[in-house]
N, C-alpha and C. Protein backbone atom coordinates (compact mmCIF):
# COMPACT_ATOMS: atom_id res chain seq x y z
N UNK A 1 -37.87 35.18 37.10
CA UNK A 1 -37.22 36.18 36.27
C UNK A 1 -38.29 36.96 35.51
N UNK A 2 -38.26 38.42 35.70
CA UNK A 2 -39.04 38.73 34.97
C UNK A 2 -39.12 39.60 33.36
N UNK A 3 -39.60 38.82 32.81
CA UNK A 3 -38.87 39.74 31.08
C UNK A 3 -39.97 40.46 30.86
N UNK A 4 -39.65 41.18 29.76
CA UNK A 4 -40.61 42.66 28.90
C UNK A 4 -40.09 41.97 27.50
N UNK A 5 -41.42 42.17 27.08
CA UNK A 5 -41.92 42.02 25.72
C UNK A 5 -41.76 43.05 24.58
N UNK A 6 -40.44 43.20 24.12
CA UNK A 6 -40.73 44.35 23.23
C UNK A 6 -40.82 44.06 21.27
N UNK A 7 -40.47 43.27 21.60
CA UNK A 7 -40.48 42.72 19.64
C UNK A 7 -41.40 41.37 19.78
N UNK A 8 -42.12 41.02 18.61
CA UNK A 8 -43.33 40.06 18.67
C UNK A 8 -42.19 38.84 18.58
N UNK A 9 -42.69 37.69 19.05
CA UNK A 9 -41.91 36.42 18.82
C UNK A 9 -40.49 36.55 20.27
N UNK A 10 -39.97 37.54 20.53
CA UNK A 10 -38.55 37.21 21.44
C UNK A 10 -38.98 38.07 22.81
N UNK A 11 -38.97 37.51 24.26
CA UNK A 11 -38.92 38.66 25.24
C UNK A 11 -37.55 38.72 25.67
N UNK A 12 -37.43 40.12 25.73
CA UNK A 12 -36.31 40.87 26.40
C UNK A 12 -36.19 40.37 28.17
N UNK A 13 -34.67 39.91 28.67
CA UNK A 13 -34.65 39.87 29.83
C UNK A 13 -35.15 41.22 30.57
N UNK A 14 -35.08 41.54 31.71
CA UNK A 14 -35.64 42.51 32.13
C UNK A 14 -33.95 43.55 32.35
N UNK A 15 -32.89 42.88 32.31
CA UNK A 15 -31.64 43.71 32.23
C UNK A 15 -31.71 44.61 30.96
N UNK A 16 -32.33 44.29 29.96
CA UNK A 16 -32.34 45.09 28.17
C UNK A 16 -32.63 46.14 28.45
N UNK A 17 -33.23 46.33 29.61
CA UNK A 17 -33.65 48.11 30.01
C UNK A 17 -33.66 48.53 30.81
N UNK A 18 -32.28 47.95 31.40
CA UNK A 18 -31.18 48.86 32.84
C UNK A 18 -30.19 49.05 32.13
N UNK A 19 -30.09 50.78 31.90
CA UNK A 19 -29.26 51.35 30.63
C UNK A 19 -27.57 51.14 31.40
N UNK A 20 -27.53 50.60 32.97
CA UNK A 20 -25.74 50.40 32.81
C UNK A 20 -25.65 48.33 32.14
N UNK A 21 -26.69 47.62 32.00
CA UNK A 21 -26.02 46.98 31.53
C UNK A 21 -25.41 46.94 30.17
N UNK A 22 -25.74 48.14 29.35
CA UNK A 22 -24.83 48.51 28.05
C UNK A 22 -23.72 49.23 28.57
N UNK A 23 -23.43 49.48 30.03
CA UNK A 23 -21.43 49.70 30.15
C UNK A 23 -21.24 48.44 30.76
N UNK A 24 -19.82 47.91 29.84
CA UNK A 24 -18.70 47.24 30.82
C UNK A 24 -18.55 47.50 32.14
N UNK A 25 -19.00 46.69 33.09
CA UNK A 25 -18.75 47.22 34.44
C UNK A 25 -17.46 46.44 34.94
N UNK A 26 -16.90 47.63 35.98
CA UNK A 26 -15.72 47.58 36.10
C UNK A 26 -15.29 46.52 37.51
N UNK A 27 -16.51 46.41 38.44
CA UNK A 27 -16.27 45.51 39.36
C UNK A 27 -16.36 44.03 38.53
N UNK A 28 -15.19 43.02 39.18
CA UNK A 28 -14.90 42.40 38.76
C UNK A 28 -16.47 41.11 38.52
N UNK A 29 -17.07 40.94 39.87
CA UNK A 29 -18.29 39.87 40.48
C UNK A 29 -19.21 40.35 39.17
N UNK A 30 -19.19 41.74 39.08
CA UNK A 30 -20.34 42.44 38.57
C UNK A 30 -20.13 42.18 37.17
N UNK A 31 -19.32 42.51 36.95
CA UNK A 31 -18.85 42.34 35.23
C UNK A 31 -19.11 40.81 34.71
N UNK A 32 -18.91 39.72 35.53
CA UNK A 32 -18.91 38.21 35.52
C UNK A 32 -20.37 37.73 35.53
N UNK A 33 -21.18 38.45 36.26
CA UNK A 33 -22.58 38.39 36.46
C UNK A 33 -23.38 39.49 34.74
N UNK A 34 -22.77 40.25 34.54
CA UNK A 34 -23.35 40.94 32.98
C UNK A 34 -22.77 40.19 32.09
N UNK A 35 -22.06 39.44 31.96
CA UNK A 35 -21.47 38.61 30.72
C UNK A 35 -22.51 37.39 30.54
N UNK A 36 -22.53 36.89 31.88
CA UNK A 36 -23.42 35.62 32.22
C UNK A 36 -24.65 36.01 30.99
N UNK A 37 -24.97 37.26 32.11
CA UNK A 37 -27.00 37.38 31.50
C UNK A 37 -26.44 38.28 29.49
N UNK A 38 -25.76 38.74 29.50
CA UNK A 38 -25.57 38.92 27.73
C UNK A 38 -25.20 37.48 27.30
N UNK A 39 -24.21 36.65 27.40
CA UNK A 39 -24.22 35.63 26.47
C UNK A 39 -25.50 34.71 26.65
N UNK A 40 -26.20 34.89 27.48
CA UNK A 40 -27.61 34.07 27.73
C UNK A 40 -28.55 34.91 26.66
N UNK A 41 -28.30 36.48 26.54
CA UNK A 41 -29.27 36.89 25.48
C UNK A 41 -28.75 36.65 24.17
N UNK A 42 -27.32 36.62 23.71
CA UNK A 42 -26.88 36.85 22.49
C UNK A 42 -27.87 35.47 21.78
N UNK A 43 -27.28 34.33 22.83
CA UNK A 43 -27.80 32.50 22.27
C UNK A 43 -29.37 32.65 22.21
N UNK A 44 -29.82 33.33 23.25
CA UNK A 44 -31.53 33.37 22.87
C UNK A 44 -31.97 33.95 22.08
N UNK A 45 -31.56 35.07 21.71
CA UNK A 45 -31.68 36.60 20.67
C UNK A 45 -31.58 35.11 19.32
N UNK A 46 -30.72 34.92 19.15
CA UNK A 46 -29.89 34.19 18.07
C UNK A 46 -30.83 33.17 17.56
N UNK A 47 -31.25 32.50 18.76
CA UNK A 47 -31.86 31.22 18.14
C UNK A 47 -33.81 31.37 18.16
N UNK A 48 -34.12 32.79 18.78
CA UNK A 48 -35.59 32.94 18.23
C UNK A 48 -35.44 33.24 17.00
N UNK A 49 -34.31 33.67 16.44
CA UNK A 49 -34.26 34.43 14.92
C UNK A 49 -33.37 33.11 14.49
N UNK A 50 -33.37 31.59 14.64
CA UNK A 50 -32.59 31.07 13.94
C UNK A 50 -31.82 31.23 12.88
N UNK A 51 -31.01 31.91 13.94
CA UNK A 51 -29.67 32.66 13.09
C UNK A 51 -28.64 32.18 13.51
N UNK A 52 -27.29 31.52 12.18
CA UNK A 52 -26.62 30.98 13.00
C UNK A 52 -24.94 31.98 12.59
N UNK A 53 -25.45 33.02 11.89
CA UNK A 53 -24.15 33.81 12.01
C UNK A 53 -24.18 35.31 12.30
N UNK A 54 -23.21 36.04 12.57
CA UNK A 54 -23.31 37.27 13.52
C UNK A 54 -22.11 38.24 12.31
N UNK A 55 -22.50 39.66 12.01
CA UNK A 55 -21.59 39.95 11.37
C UNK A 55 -21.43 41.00 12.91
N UNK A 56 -20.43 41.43 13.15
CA UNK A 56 -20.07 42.24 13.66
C UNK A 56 -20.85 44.27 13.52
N UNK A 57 -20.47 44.01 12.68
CA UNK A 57 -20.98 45.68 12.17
C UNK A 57 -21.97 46.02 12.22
N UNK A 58 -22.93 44.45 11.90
CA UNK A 58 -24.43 45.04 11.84
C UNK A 58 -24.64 44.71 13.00
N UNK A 59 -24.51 43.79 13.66
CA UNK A 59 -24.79 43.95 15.18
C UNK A 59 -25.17 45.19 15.88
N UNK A 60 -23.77 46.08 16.02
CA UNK A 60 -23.69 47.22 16.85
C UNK A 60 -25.23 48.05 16.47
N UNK A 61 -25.24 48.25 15.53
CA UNK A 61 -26.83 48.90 15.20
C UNK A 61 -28.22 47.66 15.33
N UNK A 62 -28.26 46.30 15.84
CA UNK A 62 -29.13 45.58 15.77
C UNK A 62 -29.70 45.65 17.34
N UNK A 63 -30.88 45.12 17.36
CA UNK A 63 -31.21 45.15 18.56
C UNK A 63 -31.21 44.48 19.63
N UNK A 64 -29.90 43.40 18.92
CA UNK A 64 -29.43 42.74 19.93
C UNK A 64 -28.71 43.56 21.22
N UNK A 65 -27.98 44.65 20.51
CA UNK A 65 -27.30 44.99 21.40
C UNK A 65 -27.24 46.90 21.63
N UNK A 66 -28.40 47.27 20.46
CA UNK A 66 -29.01 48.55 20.69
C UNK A 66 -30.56 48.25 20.88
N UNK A 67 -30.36 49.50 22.38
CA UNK A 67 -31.63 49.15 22.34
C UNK A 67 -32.42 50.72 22.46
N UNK A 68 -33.23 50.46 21.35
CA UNK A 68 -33.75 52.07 20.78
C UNK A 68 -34.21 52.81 22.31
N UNK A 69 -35.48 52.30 22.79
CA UNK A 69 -36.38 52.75 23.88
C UNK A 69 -35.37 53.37 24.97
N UNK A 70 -34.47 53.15 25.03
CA UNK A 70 -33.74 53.61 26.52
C UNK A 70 -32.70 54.24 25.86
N UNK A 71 -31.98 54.24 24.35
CA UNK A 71 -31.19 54.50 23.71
C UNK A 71 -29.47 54.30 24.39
N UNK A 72 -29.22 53.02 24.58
CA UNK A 72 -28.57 52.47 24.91
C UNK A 72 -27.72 51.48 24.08
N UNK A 73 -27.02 51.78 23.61
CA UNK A 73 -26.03 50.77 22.90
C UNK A 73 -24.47 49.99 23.09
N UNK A 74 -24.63 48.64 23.66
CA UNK A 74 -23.36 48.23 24.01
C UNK A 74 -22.12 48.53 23.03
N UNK A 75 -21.02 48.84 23.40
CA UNK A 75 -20.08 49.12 22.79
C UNK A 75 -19.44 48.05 21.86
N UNK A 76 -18.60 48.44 21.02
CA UNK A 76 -17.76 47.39 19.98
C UNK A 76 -16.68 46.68 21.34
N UNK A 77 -16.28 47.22 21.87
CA UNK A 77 -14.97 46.71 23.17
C UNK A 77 -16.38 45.51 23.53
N UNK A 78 -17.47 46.07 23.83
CA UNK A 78 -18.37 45.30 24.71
C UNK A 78 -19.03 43.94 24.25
N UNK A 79 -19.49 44.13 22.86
CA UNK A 79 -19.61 43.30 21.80
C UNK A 79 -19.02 42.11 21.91
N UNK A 80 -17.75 42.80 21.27
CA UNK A 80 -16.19 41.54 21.42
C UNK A 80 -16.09 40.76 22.36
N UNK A 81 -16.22 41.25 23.75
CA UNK A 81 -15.57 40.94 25.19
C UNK A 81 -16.92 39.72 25.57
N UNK A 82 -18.27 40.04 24.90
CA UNK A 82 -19.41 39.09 25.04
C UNK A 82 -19.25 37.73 24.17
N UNK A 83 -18.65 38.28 22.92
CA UNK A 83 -18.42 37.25 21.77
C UNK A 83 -17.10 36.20 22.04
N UNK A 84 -15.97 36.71 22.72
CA UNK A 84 -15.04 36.69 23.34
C UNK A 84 -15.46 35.18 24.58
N UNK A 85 -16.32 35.39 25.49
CA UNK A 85 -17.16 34.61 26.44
C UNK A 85 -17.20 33.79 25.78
N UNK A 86 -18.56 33.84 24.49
CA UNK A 86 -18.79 32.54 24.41
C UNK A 86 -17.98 31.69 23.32
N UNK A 87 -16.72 32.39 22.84
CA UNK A 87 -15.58 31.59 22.27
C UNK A 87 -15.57 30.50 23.56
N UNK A 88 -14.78 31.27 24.61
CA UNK A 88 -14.32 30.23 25.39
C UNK A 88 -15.38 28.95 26.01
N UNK A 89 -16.67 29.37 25.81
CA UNK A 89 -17.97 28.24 26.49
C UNK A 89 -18.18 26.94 24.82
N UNK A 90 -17.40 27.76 23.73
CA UNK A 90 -17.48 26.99 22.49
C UNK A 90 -18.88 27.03 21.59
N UNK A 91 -19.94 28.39 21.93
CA UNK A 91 -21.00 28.35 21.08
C UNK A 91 -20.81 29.45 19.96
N UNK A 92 -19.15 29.85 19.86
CA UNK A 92 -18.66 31.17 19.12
C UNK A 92 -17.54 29.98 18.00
N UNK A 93 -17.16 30.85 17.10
CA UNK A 93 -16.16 30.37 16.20
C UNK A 93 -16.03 31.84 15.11
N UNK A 94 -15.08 32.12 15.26
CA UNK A 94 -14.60 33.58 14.35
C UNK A 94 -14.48 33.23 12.62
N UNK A 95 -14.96 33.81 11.70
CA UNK A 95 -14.72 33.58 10.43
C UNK A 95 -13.38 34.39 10.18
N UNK A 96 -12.37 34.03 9.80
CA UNK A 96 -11.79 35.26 8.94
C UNK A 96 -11.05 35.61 10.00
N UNK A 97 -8.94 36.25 9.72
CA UNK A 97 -8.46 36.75 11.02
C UNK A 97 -9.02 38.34 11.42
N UNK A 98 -9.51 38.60 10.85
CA UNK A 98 -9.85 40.42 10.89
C UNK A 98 -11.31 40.23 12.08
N UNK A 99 -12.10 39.04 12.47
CA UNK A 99 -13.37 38.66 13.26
C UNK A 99 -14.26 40.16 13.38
N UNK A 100 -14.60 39.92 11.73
CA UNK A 100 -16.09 40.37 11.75
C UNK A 100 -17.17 39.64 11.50
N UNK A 101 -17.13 38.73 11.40
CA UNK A 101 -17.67 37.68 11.54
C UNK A 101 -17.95 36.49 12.49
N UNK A 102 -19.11 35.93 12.78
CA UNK A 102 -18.58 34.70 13.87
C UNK A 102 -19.73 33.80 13.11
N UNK A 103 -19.74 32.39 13.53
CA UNK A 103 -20.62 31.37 13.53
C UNK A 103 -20.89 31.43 15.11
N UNK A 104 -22.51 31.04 15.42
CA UNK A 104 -22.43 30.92 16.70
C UNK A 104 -24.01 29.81 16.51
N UNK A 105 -23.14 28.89 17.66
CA UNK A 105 -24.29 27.49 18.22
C UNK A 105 -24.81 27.48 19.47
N UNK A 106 -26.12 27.95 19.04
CA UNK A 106 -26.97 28.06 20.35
C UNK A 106 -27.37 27.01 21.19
N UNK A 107 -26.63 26.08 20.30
CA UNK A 107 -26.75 24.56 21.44
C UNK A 107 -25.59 23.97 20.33
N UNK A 108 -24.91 22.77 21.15
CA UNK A 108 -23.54 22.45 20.90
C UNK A 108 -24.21 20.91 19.37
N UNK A 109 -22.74 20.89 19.02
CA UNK A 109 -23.48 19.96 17.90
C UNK A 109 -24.09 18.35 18.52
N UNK A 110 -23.41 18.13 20.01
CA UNK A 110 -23.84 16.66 20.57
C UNK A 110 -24.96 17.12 21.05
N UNK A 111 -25.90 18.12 21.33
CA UNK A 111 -26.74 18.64 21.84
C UNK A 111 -28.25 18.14 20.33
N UNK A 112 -27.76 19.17 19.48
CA UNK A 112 -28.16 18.66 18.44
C UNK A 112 -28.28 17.53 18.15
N UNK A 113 -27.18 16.84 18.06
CA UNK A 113 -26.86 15.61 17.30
C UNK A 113 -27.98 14.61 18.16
N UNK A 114 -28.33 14.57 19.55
CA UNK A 114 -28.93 13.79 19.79
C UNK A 114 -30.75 14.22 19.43
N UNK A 115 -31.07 15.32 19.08
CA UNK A 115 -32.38 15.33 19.01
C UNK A 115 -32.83 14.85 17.43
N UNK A 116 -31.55 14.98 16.17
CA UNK A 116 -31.60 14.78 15.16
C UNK A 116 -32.10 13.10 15.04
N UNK A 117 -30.68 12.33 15.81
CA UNK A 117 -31.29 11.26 16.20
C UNK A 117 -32.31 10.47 16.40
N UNK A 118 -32.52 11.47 17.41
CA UNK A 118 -33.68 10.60 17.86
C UNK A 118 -34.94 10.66 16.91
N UNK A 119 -35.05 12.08 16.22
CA UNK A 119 -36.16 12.25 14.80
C UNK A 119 -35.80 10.77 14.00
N UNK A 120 -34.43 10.43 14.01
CA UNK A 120 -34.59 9.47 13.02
C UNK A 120 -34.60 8.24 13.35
N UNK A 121 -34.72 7.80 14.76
CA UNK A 121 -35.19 6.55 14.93
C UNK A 121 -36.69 6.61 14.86
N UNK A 122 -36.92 7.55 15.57
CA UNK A 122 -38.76 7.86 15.31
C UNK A 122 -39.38 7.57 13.96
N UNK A 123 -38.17 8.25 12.82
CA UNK A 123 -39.06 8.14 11.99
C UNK A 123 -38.21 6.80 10.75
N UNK A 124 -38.05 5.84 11.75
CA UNK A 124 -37.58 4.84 11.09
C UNK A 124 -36.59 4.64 9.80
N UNK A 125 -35.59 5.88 10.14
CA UNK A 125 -34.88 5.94 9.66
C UNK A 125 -32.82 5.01 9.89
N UNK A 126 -33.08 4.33 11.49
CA UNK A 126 -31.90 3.69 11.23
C UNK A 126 -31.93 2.48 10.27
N UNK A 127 -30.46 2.30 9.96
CA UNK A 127 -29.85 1.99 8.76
C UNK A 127 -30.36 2.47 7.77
N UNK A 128 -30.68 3.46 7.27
CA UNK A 128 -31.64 4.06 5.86
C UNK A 128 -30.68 5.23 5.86
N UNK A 129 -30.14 5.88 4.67
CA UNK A 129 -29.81 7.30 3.83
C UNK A 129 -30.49 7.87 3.53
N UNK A 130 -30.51 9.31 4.16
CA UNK A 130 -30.87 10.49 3.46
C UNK A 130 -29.87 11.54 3.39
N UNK A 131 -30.45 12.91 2.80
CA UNK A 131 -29.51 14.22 2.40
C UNK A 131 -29.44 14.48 3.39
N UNK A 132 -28.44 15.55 3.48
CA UNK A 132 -28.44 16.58 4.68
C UNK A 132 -29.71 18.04 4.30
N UNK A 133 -29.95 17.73 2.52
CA UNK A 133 -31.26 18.39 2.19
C UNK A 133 -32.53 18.41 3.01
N UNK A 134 -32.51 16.72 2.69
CA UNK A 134 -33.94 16.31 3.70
C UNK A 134 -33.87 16.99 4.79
N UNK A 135 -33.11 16.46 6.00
CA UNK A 135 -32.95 17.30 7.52
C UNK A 135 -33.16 18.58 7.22
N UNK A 136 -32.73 19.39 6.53
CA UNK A 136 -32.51 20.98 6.70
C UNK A 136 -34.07 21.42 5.91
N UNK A 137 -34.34 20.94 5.00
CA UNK A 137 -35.54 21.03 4.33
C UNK A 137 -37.15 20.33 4.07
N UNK A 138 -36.52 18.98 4.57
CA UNK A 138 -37.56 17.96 3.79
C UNK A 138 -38.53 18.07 4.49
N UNK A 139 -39.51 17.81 3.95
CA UNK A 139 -40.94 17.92 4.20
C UNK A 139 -41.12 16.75 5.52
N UNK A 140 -40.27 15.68 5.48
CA UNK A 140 -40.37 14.68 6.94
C UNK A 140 -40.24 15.47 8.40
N UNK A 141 -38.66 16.61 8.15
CA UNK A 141 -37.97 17.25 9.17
C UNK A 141 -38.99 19.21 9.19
N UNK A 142 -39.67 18.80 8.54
CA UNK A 142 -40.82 20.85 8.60
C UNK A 142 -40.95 20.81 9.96
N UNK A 143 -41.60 19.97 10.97
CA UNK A 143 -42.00 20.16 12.14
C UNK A 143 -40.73 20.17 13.30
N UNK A 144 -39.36 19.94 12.84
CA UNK A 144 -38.39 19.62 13.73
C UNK A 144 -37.54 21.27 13.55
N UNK A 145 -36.92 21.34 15.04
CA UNK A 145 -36.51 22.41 15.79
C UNK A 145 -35.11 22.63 14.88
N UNK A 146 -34.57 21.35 13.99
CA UNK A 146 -33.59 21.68 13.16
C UNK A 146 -33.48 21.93 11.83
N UNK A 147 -35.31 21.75 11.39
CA UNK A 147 -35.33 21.76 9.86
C UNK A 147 -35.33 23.95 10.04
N UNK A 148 -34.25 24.19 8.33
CA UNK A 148 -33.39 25.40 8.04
C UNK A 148 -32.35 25.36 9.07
N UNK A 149 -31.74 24.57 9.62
CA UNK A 149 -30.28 24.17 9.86
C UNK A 149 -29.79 24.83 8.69
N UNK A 150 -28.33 25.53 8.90
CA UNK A 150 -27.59 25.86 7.86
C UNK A 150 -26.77 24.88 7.83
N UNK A 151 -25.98 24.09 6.33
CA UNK A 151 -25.51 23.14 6.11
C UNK A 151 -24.22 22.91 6.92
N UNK A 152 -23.71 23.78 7.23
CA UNK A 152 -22.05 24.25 8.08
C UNK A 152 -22.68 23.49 9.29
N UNK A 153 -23.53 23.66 9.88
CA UNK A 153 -23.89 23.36 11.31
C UNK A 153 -24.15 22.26 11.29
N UNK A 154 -25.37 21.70 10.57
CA UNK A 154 -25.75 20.37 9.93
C UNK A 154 -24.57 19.16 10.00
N UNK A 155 -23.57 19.56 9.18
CA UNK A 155 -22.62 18.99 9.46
C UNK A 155 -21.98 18.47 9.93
N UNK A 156 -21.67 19.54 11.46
CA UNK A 156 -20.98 19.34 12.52
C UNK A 156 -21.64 18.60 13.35
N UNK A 157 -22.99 18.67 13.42
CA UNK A 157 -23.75 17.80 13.94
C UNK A 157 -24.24 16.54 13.66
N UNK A 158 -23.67 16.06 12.29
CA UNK A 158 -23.35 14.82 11.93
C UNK A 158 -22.35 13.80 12.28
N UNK A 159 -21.31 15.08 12.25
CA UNK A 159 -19.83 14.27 12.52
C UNK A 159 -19.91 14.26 13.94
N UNK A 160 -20.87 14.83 14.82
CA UNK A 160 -20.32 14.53 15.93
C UNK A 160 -21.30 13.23 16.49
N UNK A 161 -22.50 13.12 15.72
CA UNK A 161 -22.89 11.77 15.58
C UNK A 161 -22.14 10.41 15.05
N UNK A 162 -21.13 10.84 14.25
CA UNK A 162 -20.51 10.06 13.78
C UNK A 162 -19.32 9.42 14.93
N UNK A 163 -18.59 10.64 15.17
CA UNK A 163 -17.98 10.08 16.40
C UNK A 163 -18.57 9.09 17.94
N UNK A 164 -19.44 9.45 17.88
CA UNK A 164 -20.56 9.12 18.72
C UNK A 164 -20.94 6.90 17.94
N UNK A 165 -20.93 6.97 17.15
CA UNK A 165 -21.04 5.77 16.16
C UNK A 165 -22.51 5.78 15.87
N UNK A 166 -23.36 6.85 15.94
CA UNK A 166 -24.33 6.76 15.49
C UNK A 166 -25.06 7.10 14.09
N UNK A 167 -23.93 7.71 13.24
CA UNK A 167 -24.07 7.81 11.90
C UNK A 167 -23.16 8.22 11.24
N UNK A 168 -23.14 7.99 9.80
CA UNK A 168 -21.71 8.07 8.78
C UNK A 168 -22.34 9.49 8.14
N UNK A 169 -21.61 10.37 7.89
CA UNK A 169 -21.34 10.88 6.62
C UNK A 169 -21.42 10.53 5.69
N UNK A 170 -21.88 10.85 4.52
CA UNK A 170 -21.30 10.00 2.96
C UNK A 170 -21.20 11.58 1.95
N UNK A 171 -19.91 12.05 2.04
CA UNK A 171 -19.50 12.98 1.41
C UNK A 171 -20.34 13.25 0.01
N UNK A 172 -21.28 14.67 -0.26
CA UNK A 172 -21.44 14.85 -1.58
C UNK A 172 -20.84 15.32 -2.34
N UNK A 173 -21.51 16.46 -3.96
CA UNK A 173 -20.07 16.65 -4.95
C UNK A 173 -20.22 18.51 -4.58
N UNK A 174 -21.25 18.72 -4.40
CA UNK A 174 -22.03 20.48 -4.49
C UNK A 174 -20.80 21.11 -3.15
N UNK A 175 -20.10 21.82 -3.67
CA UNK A 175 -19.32 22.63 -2.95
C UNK A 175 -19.64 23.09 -1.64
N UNK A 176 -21.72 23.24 -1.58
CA UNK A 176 -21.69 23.94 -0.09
C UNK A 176 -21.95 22.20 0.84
N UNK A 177 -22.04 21.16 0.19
CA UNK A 177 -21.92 19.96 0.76
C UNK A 177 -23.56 19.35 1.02
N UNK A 178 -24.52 20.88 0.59
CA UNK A 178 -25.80 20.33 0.94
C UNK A 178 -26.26 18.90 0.31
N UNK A 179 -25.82 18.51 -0.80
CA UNK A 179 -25.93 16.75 -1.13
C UNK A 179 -25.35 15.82 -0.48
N UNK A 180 -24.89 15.83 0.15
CA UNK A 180 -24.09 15.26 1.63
C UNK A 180 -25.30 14.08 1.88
N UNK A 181 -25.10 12.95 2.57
CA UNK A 181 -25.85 12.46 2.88
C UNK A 181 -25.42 11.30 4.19
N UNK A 182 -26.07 10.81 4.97
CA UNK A 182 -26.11 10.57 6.23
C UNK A 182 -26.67 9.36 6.42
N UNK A 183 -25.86 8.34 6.80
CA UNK A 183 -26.70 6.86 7.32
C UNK A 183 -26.68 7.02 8.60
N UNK A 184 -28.14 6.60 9.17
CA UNK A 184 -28.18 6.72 10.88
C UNK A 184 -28.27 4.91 11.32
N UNK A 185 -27.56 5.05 12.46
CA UNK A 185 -27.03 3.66 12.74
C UNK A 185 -28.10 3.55 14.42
């Protein structure tokens, strides 16, 4: 596959500057095959900029989905219909009924949940408590692919460790839950 380099840190697939993949194409194969390679950029776009939410509005002008050099900009119908995709693949979740907003997981929370893990058997953390601070911040988790996790995500990727029986929750009092804290089993 070959990509172009146009912003420092993220390369562009090499579709970012074949100006019909900013139209909806109308053959059906074809349209199934441009959804593929956009929700593959939205999750990559997303997670070089570990970003885990999308407003709608600013999008349309971002360069996720404008792209200055060819002056090409996917449409709001087009946007949706991409965001739409990866509802149904489950790395989308809409804030709000009006969806200008989304949460989006560039890898699923059991995906997560097992690399968190495994940081914490490494770092000799089963049966031991910590925050969901530590993980997202602590100076143990600086070198890990999840430390600045946003706490919403963090979360989910607890509980789905939890289901898993590999660690509890232990509910905190701070409204955004970042005192939250986590026994790994």
């Amino acid at each position: 596959l070959i990509r172009v380099s146009l912003m420092a840190g993220f390369e562009w697939p090499w579709q970012y500057n074949f100006p019909p993949f900013f139209t909806v194409q109308l053959n059906s194969d074809t349209r199934e095959k441009q959804l593929e390679a956009w929700c593959d950029l939205v999750l990559a776009y997303l997670r070089s900029k570990r970003s885990y939410v999308l407003d709608i509005g600013e999008a349309q002008s971002s360069p996720l989905f404008y792209n200055r050099n060819i002056n090409r900009r996917l449409s709001l119908e087009g946007i949706n219909l991409v965001l739409n995709t990866l509802e149904t693949r489950g790395n989308v979740e809409w804030q709000g009924k009006d969806r200008a907003r989304c949460l989006v997981m560039w890898r699923s929370p059991q995906e997560w949940g097992k690399m968190v893990h495994q940081w914490a058997q490494n770092s000799g953390l089963g049966n031991s408590v910590c925050t969901l601070y530590e993980l997202h911040s602590g100076d143990d988790a600086s070198e890990e692919e999840f430390c600045g996790m946003e706490v919403w995500m963090l979360t989910r990727v607890i509980k789905a460790l939890e289901r898993e029986g590999k660690a509890e929750l232990i509910p905190g009092t701070s409204p955004d839950g970042s005192d939250a804290g986590v026994k790994f089993f």
